[in-house]
C-alpha atoms as a PDB file:
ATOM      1  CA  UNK A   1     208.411 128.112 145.042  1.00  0.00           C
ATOM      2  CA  UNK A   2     210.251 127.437 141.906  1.00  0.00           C
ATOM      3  CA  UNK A   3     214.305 126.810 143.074  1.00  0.00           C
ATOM      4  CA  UNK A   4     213.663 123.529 144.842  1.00  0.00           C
ATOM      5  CA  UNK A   5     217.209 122.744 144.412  1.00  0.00           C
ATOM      6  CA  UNK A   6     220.386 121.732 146.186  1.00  0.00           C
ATOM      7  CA  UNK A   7     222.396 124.812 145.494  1.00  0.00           C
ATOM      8  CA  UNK A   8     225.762 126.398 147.137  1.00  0.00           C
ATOM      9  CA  UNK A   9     225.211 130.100 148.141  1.00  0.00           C
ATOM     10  CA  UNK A  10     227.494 132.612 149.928  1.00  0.00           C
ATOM     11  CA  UNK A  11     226.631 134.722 152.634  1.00  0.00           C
ATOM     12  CA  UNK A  12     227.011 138.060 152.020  1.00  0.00           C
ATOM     13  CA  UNK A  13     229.474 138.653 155.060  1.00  0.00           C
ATOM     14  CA  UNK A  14     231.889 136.576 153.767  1.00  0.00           C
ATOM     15  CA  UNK A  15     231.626 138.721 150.359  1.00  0.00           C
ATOM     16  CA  UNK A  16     233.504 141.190 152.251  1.00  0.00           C
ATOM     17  CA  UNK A  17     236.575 139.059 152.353  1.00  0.00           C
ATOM     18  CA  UNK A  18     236.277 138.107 148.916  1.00  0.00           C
ATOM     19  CA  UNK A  19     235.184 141.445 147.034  1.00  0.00           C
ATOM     20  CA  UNK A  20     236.338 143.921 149.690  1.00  0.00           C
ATOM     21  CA  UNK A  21     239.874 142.716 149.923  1.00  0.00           C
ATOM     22  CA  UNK A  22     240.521 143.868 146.019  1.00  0.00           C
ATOM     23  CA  UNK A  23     240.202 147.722 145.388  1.00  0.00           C
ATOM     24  CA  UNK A  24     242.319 148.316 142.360  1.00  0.00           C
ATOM     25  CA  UNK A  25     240.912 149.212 139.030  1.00  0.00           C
ATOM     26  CA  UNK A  26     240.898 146.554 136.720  1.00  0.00           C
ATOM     27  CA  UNK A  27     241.099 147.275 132.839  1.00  0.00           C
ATOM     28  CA  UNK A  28     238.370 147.300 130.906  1.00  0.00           C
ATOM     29  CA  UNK A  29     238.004 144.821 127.911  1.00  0.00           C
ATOM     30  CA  UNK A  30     238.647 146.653 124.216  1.00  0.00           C
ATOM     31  CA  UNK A  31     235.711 145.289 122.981  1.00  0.00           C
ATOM     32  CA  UNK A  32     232.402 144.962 126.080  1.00  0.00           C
ATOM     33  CA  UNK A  33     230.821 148.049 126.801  1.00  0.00           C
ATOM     34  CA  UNK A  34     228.275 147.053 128.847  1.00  0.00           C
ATOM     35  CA  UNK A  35     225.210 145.187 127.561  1.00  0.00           C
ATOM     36  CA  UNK A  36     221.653 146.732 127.957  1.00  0.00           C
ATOM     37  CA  UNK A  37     222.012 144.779 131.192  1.00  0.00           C
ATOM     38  CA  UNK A  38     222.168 147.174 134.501  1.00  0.00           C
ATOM     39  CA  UNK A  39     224.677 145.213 137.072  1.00  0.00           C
ATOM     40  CA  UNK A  40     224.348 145.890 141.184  1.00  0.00           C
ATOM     41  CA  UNK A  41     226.748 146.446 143.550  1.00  0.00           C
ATOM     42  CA  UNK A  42     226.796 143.363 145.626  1.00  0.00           C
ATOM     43  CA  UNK A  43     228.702 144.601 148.589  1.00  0.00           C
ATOM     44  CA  UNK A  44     225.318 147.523 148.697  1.00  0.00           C
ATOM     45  CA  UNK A  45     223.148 144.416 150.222  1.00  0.00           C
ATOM     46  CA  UNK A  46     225.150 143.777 153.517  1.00  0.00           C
ATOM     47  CA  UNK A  47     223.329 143.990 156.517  1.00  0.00           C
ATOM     48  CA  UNK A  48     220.035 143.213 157.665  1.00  0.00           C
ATOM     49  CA  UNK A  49     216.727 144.280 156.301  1.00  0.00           C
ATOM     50  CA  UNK A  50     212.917 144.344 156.101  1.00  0.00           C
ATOM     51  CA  UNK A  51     210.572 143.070 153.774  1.00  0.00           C
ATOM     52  CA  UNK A  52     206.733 144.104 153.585  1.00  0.00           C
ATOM     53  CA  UNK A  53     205.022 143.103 150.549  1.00  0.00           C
ATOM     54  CA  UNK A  54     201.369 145.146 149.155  1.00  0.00           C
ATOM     55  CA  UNK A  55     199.282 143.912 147.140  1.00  0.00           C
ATOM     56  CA  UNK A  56     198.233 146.283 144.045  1.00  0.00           C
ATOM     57  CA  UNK A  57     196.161 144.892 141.981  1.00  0.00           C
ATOM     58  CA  UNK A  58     193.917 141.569 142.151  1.00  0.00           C
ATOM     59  CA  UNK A  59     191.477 140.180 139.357  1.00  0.00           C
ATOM     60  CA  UNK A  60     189.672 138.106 142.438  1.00  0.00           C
ATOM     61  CA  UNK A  61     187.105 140.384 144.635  1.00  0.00           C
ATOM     62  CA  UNK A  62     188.526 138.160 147.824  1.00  0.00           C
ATOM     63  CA  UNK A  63     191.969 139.888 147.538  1.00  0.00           C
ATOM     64  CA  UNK A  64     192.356 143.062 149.404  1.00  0.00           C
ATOM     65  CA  UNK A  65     194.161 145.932 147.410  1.00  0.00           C
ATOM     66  CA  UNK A  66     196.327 147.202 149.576  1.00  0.00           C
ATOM     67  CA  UNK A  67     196.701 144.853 152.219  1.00  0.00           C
ATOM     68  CA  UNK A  68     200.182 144.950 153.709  1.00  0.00           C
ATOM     69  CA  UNK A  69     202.160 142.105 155.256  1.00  0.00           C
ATOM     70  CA  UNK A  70     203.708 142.576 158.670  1.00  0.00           C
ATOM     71  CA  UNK A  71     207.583 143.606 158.400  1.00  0.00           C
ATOM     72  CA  UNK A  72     209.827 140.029 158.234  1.00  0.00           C
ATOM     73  CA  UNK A  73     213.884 140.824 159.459  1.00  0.00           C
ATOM     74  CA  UNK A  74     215.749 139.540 156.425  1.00  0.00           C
ATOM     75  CA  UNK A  75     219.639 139.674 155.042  1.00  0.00           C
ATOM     76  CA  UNK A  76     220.735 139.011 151.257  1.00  0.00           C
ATOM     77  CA  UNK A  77     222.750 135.667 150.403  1.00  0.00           C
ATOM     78  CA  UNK A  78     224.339 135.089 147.286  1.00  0.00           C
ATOM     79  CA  UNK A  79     224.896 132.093 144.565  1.00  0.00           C
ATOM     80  CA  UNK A  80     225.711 131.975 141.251  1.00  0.00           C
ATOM     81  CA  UNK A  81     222.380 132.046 139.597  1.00  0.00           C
ATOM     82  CA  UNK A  82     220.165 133.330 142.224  1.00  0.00           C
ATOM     83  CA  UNK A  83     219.891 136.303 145.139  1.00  0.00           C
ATOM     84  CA  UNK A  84     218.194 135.199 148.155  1.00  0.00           C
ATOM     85  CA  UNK A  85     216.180 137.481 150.580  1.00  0.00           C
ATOM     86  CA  UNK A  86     216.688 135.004 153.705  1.00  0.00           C
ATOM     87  CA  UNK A  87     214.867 134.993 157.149  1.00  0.00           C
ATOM     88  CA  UNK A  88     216.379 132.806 159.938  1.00  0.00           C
ATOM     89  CA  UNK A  89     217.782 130.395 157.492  1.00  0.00           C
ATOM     90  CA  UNK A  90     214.880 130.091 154.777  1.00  0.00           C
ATOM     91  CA  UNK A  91     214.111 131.897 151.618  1.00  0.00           C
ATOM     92  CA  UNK A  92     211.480 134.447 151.679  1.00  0.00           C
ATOM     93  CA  UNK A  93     212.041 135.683 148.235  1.00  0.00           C
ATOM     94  CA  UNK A  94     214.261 134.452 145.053  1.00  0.00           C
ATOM     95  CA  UNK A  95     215.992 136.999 142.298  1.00  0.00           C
ATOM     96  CA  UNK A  96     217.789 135.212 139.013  1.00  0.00           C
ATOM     97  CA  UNK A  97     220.853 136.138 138.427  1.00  0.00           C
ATOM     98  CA  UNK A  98     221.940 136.264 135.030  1.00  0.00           C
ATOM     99  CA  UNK A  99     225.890 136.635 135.244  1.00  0.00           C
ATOM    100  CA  UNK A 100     228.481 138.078 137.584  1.00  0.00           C
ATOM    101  CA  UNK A 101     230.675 140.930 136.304  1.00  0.00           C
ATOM    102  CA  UNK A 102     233.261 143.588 137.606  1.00  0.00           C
ATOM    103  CA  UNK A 103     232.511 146.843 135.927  1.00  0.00           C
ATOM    104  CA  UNK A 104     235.242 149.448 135.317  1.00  0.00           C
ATOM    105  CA  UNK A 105     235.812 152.751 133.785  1.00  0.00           C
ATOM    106  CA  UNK A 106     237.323 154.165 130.666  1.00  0.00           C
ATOM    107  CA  UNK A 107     239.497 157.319 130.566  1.00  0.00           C
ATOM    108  CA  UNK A 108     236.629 159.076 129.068  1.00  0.00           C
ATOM    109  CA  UNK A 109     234.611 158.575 132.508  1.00  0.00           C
ATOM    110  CA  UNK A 110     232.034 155.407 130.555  1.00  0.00           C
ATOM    111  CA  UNK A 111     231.861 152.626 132.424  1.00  0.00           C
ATOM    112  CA  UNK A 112     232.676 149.380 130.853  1.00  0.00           C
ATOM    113  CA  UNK A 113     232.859 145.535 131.472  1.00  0.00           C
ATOM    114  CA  UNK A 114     236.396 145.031 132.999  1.00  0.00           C
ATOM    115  CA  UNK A 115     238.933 142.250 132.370  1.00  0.00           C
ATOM    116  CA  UNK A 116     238.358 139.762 135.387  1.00  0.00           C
ATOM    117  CA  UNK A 117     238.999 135.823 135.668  1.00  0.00           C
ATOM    118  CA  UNK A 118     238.349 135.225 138.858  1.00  0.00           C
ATOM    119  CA  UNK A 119     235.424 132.845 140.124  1.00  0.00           C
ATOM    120  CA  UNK A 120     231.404 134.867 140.107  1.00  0.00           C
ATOM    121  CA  UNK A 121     231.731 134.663 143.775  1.00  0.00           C
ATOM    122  CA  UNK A 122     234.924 137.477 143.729  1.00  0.00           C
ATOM    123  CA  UNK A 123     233.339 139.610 141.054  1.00  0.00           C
ATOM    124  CA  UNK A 124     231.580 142.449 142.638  1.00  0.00           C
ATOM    125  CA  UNK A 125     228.568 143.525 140.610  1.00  0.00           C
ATOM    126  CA  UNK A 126     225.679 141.256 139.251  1.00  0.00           C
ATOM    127  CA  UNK A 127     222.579 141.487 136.660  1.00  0.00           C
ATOM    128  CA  UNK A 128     219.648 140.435 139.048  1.00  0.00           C
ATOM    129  CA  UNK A 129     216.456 140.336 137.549  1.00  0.00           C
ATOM    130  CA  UNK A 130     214.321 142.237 140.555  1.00  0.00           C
ATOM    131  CA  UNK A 131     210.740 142.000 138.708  1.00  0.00           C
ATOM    132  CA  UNK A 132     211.383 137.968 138.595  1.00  0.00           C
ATOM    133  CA  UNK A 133     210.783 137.466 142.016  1.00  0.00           C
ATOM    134  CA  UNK A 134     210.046 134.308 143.195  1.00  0.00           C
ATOM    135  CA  UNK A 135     208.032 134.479 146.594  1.00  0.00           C
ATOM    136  CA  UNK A 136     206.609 132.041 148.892  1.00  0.00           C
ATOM    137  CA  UNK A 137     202.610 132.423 149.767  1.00  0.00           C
ATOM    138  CA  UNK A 138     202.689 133.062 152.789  1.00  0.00           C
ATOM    139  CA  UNK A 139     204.949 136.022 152.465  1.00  0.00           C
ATOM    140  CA  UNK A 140     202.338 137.963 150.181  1.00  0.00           C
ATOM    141  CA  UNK A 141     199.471 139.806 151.183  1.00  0.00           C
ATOM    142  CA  UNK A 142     197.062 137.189 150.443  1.00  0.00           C
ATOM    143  CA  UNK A 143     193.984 136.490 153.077  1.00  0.00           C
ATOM    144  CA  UNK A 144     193.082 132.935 152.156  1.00  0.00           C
ATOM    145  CA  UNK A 145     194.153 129.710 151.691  1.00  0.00           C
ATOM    146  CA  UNK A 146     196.014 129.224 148.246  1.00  0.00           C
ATOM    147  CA  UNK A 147     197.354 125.911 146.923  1.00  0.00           C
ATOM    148  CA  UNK A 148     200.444 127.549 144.538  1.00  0.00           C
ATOM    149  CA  UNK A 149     201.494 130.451 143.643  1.00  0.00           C
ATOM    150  CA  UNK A 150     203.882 130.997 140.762  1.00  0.00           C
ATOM    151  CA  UNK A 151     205.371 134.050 139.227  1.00  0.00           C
ATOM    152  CA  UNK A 152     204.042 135.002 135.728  1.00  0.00           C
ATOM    153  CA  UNK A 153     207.425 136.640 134.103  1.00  0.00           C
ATOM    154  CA  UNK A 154     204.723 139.262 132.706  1.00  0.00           C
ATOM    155  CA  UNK A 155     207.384 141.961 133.278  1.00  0.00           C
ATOM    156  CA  UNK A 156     211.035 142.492 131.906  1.00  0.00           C
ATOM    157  CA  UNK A 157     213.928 144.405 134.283  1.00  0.00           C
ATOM    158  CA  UNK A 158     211.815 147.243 134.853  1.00  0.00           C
ATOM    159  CA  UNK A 159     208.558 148.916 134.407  1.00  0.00           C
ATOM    160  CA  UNK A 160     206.476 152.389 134.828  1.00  0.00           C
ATOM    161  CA  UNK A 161     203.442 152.154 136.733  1.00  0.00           C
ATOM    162  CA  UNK A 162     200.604 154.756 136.324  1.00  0.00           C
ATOM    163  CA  UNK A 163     201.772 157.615 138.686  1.00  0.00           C
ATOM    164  CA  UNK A 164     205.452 156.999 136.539  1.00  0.00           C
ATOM    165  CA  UNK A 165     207.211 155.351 139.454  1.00  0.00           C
ATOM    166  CA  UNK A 166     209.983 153.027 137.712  1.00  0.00           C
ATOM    167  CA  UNK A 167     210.514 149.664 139.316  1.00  0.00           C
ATOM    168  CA  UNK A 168     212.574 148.560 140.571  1.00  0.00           C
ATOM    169  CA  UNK A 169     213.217 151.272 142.540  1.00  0.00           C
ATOM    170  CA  UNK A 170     216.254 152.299 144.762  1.00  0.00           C
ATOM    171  CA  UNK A 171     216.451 154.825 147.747  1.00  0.00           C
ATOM    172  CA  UNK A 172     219.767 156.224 149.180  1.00  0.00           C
ATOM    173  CA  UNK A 173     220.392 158.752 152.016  1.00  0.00           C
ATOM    174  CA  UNK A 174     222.177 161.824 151.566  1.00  0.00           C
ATOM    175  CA  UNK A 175     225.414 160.051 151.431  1.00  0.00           C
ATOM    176  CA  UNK A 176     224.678 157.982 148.861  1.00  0.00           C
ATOM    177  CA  UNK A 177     223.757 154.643 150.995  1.00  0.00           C
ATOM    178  CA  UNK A 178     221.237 152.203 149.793  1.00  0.00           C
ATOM    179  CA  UNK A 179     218.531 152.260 152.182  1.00  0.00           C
ATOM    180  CA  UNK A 180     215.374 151.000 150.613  1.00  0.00           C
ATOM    181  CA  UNK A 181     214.781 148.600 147.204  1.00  0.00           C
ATOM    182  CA  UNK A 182     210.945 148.412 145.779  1.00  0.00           C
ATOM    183  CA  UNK A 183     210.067 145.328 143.485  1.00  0.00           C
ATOM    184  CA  UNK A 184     207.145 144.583 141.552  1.00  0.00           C
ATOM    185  CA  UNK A 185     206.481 141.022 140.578  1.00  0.00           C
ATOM    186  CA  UNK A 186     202.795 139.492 139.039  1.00  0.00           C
ATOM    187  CA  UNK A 187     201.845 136.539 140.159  1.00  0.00           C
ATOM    188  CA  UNK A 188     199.217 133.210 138.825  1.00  0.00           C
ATOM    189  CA  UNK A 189     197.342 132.249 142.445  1.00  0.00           C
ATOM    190  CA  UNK A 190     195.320 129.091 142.780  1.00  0.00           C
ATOM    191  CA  UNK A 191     193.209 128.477 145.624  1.00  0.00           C
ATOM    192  CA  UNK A 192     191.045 125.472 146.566  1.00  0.00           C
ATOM    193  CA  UNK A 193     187.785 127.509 145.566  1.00  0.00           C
ATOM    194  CA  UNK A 194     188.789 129.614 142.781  1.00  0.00           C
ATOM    195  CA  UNK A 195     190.441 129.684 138.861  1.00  0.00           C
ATOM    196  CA  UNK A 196     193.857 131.039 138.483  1.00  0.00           C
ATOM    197  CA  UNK A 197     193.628 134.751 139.765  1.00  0.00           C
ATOM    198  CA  UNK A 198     196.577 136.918 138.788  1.00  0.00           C
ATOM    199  CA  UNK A 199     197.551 139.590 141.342  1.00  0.00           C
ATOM    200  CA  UNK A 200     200.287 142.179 141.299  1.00  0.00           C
ATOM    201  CA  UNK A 201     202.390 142.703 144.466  1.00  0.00           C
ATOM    202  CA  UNK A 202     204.911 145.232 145.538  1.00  0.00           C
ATOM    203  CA  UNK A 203     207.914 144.054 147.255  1.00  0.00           C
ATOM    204  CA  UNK A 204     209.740 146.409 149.354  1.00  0.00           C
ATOM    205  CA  UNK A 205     213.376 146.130 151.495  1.00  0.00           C
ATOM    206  CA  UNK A 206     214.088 148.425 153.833  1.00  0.00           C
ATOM    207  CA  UNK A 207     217.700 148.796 155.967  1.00  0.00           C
ATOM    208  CA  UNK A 208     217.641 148.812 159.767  1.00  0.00           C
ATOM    209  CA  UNK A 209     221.380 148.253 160.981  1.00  0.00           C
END
């Protein structure tokens, strides 16, 4: 998994305290409207979750199309250049992080960049870069032994697949909740008996609490 590395994250929980605590509209900037960049709502990722990841395509015969992985119970933790998908206190999947904003609105109703000083950990939204996802192998739908497995950064922010589903993908309930985030990320596979096989695999989060 690529971020080997000693590196500070925040829980979400304690993002509550630090985002949650500061509800007034902050001005936007005169000059940032915001960047072809599409920024999250942090505080939308608290609480626990499942992961299941499918694989959807495979150039090797020995990978199963289709094949599901059983459901893992994961929560979301934070740092400044990555978004962690974290079961019992290890990473099951990695999202960069390209910068942490606050976005605001104009008069007009546009939303905007707003003015905001404070450190990335206070600012409440953040560009994560969903179809980057790093992913250990044992948490993908693979059926044999591999030696590495490495994401291919084929894919930019988003994508259409063949039936016009755009990933990522976000589902809310009828009050507007977040309640289920689909991912798709291609991946370079080696295995002791085989070349580099690429194979595309659907991540998907689902909210239980």
């Amino acid at each position: 998994m690529a971020p080997h590395v000693a590196i500070r994250f925040l829980v979400m929980g304690l993002l509550v305290v630090s985002i949650g605590c500061d509800e007034e509209p902050r001005p936007c900037l005169a000059s940032a409207p915001l960047s072809a960049r599409i920024y999250y709502d942090k505080l939308e990722l608290i609480g626990e979750w499942e992961h299941s990841a499918t694989m959807v395509e495979a150039t090797r015969p020995g990978w199963a199309v289709g094949a599901v992985t059983d459901p893992r119970l994961v929560s979301w933790a934070v740092a400044e250049e990555y978004l962690w998908a974290v079961e019992d206190g290890e990473a099951v999947a990695v999202f960069p992080i390209a910068e942490h904003v606050t976005t605001g609105y104009r008069p007009d109703g546009s939303e905007c960049l707003a003015m905001d000083e404070r450190p990335w950990y206070e600012r409440r939204h953040a560009s994560i870069a969903w179809s980057d996802t790093l992913a250990r192998a044992d948490v993908l739908p693979l059926e044999s032994e591999v030696t590495g497995v490495e994401e291919s950064g084929l894919f930019g922010d988003d994508f259409l697949d063949e039936d016009g589903r755009v990933f990522p993908g976000f589902e809310r309930d009828a009050g507007g909740r977040l309640v289920a985030i689909a991912t798709r990320a291609r991946y370079l596979v080696t295995c002791p008996d085989c070349e580099v096989d690429t194979v595309l695999v659907e991540h998907r989060f689902e909210r239980v609490d």
